[in-house]
Protein backbone atom coordinates (compact mmCIF):
# COMPACT_ATOMS: atom_id res chain seq x y z
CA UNK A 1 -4.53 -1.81 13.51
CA UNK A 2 -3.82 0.18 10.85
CA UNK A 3 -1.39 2.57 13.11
CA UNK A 4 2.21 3.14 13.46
CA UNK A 5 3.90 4.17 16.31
CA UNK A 6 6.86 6.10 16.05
CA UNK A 7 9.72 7.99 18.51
CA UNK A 8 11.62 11.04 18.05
CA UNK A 9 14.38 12.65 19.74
CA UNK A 10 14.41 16.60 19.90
CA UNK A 11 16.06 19.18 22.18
CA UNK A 12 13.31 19.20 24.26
CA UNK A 13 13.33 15.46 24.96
CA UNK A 14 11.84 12.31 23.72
CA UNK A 15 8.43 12.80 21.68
CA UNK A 16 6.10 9.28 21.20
CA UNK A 17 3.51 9.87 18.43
CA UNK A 18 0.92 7.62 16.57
CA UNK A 19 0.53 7.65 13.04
CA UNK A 20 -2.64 7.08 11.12
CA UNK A 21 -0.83 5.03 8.42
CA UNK A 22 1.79 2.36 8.20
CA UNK A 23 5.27 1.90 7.21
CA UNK A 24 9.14 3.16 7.95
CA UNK A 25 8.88 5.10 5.41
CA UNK A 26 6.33 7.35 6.71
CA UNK A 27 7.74 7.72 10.39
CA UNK A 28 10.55 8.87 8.69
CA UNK A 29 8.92 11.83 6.53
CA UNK A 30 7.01 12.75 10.23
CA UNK A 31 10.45 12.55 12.22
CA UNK A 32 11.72 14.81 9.01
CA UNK A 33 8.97 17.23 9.35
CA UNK A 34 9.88 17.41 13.47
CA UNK A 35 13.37 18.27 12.42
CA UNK A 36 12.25 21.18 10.30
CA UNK A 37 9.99 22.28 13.13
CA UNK A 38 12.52 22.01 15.75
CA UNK A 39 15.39 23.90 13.73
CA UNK A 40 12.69 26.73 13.49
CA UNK A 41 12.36 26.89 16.38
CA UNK A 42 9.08 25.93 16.69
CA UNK A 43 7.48 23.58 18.96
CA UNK A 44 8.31 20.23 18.33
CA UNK A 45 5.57 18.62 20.97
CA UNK A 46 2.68 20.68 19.15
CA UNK A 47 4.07 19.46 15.38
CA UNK A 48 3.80 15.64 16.99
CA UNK A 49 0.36 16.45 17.74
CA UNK A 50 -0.72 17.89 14.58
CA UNK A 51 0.87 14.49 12.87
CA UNK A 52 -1.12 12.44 15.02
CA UNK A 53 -4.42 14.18 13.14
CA UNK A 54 -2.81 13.84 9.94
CA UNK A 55 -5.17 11.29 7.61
CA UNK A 56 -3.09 10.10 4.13
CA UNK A 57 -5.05 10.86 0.65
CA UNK A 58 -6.48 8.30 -0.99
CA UNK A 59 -4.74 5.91 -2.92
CA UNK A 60 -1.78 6.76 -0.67
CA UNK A 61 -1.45 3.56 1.99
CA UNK A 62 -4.60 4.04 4.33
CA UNK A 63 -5.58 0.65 5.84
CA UNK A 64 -9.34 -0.05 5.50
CA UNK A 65 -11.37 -3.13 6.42
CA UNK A 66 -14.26 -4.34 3.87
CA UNK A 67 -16.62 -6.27 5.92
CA UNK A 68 -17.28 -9.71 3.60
CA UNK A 69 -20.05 -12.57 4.41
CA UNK A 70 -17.14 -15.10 6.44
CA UNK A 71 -15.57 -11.77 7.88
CA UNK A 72 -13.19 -9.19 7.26
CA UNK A 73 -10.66 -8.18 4.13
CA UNK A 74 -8.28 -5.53 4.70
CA UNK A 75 -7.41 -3.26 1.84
CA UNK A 76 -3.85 -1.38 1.91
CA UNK A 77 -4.99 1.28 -1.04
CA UNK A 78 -1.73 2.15 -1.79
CA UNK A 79 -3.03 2.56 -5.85
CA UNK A 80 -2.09 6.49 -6.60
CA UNK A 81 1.16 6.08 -7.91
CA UNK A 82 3.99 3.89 -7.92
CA UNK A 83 8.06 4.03 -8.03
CA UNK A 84 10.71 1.69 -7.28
CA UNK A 85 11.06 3.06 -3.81
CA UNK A 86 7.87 3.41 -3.11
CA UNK A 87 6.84 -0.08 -4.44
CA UNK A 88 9.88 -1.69 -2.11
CA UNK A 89 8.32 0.43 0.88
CA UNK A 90 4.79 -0.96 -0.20
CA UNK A 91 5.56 -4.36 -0.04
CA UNK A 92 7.41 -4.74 2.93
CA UNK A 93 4.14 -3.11 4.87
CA UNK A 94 2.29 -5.98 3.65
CA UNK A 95 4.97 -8.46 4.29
CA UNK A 96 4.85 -7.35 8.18
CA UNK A 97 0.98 -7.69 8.12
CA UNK A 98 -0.42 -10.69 10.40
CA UNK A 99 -3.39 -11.12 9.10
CA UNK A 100 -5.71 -14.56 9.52
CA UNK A 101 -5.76 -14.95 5.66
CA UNK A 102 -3.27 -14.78 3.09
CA UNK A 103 -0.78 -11.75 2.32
CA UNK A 104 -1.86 -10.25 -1.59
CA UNK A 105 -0.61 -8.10 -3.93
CA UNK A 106 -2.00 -6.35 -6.55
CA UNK A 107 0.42 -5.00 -8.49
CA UNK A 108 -0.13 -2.13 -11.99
CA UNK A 109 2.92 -0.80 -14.00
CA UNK A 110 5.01 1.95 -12.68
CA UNK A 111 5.18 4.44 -15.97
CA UNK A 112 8.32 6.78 -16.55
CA UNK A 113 10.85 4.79 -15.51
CA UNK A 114 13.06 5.15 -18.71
CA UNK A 115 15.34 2.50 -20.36
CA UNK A 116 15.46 0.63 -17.57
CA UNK A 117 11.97 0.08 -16.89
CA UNK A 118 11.26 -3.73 -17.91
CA UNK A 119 14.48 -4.25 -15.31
CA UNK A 120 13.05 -2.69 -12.47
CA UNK A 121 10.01 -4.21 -12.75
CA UNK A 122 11.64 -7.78 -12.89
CA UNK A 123 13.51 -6.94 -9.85
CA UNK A 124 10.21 -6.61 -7.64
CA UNK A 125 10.50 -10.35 -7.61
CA UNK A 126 13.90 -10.27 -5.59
CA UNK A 127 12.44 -7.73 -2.82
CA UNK A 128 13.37 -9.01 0.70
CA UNK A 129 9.47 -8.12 1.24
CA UNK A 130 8.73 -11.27 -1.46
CA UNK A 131 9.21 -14.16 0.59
CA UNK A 132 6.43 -13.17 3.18
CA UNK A 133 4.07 -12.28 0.53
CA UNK A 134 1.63 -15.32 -0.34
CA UNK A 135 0.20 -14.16 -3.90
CA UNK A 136 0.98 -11.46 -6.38
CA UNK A 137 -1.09 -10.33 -9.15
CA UNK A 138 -0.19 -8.51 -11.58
CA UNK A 139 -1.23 -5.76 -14.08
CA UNK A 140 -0.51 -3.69 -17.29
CA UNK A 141 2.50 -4.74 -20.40
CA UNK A 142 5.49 -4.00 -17.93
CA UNK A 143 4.12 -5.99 -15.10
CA UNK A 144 4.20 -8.87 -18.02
CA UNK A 145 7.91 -9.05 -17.08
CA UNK A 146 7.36 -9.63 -12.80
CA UNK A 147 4.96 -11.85 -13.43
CA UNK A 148 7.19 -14.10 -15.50
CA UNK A 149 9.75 -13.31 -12.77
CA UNK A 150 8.15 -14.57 -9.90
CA UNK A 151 8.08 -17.88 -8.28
CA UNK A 152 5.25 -20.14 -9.74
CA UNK A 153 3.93 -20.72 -6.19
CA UNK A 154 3.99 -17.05 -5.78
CA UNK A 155 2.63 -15.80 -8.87
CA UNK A 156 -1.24 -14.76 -9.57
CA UNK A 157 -2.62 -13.69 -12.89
CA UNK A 158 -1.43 -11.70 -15.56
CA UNK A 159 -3.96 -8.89 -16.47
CA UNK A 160 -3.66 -6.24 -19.17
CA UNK A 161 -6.06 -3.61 -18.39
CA UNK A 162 -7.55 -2.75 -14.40
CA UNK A 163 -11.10 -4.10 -15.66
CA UNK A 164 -9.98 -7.53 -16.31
CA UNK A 165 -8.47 -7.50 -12.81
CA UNK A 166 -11.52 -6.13 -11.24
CA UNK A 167 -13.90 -8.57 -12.93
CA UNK A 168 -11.74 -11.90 -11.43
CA UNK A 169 -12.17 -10.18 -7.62
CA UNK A 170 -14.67 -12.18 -6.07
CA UNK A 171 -12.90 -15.67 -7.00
CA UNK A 172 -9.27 -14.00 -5.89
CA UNK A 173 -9.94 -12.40 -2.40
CA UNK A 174 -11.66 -13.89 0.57
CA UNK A 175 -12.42 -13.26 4.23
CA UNK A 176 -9.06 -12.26 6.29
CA UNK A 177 -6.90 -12.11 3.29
CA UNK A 178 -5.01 -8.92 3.36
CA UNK A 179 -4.15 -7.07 -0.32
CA UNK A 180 -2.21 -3.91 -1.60
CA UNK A 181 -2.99 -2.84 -4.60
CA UNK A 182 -0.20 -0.81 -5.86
CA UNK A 183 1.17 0.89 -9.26
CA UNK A 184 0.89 4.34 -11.01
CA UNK A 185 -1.94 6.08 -11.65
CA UNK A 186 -2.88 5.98 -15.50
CA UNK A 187 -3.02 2.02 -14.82
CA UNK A 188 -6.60 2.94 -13.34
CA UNK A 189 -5.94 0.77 -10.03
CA UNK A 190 -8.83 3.00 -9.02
CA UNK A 191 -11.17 0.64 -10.57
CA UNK A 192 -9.77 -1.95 -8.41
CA UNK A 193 -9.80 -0.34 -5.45
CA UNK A 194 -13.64 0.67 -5.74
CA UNK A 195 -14.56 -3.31 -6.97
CA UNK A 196 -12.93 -4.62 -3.69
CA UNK A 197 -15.05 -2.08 -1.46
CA UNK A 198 -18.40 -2.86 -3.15
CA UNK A 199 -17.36 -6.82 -2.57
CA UNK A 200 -18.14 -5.41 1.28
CA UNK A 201 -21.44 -5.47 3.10
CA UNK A 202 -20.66 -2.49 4.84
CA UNK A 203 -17.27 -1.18 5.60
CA UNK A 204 -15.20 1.63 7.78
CA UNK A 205 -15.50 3.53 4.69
CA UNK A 206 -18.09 2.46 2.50
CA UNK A 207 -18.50 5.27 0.22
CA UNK A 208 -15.57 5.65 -2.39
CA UNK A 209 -12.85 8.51 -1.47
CA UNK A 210 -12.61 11.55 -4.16
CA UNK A 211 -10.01 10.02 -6.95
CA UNK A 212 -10.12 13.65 -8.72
């Protein structure tokens, strides 16, 4: 649903807590953030709390179903930035999704990576996370080189610029698929993001989130 449960231990016992977000990665920045608390001296019980209110930005993983004539799309908008790390952490929240449709992902280059950069995007295709996902789709010159990589059951269209992506939408994604859309932000997967809401009639969150 969109919500991840997570546990800590602290001196003053056991603390249960929902997050409004998915993925290991972020129950371990909370159970980080309890440690800080806790070592203080503040109260831990209070911090756990607090989390449970916290919302991410946009472009930063929120889950959000787009309502769609046959039924429901989720988006994972995931589309502010992108690293190797976070890419890897990315993926394998889609690859535990369950959803009715197939598993997607939209994938934009991740910029400043150095010498090693056409590398490190080639390895995406070896992710554990891979073999769960259904599709990928890719975007921008140094995606050129995981596209390439992938399996040819597994791999969608090449696309240089976000607009070419956004403009193939409606004949890519369909009632209870699931898709990330993932990369760094001068790729512009904004543009993406906001096509694949106004393919909804009517949404959690129809109106487009402040980029700026």
């Amino acid at each position: 649903d969109g919500r991840l449960a997570a546990r800590a231990a602290t001196g003053r016992g056991e603390l249960e807590f929902l997050l409004a977000t998915e993925g290991r990665h972020f129950a371990m920045n909370a159970i980080g953030a309890l440690a800080a608390v806790a070592a203080l001296g503040a109260d831990p019980v209070r911090a756990a709390r607090s989390l449970q209110r916290w919302r991410p930005h946009a472009g930063r993983g929120a889950r959000e179903p787009i309502a769609l004539a046959g039924g429901v799309l989720e988006l994972l908008d995931d589309s502010y930035n992108a690293n190797p790390a976070s890419m890897a952490a990315a993926l394998d929240v889609l690859a535990a999704a369950a959803p009715p449709g197939r598993r997607i992902a939209i994938l934009g280059d991740m910029k400043e990576l150095g010498p090693e950069q056409d590398r490190l995007h080639r390895e995406i295709a070896q992710s554990g996370a891979m073999g769960r996902i259904d599709k990928v789709h890719c975007i921008g010159p140094l995606m050129r080189g995981l596209h390439d990589a992938l399996e040819p059951g597994r791999r969608g269209g090449w696309y240089e610029t976000s607009e070419a992506m956004a403009e193939k939408l409606p004949e890519t994604l369909a009632a209870g698929d699931i898709v990330l859309v993932k990369g760094s932000l001068s790729t512009r997967l904004g543009l993406v993001v906001d096509a694949i809401r106004k393919m909804g009639h009517g949404s959690a969150n129809p109106e487009p989130e402040d980029r700026t």
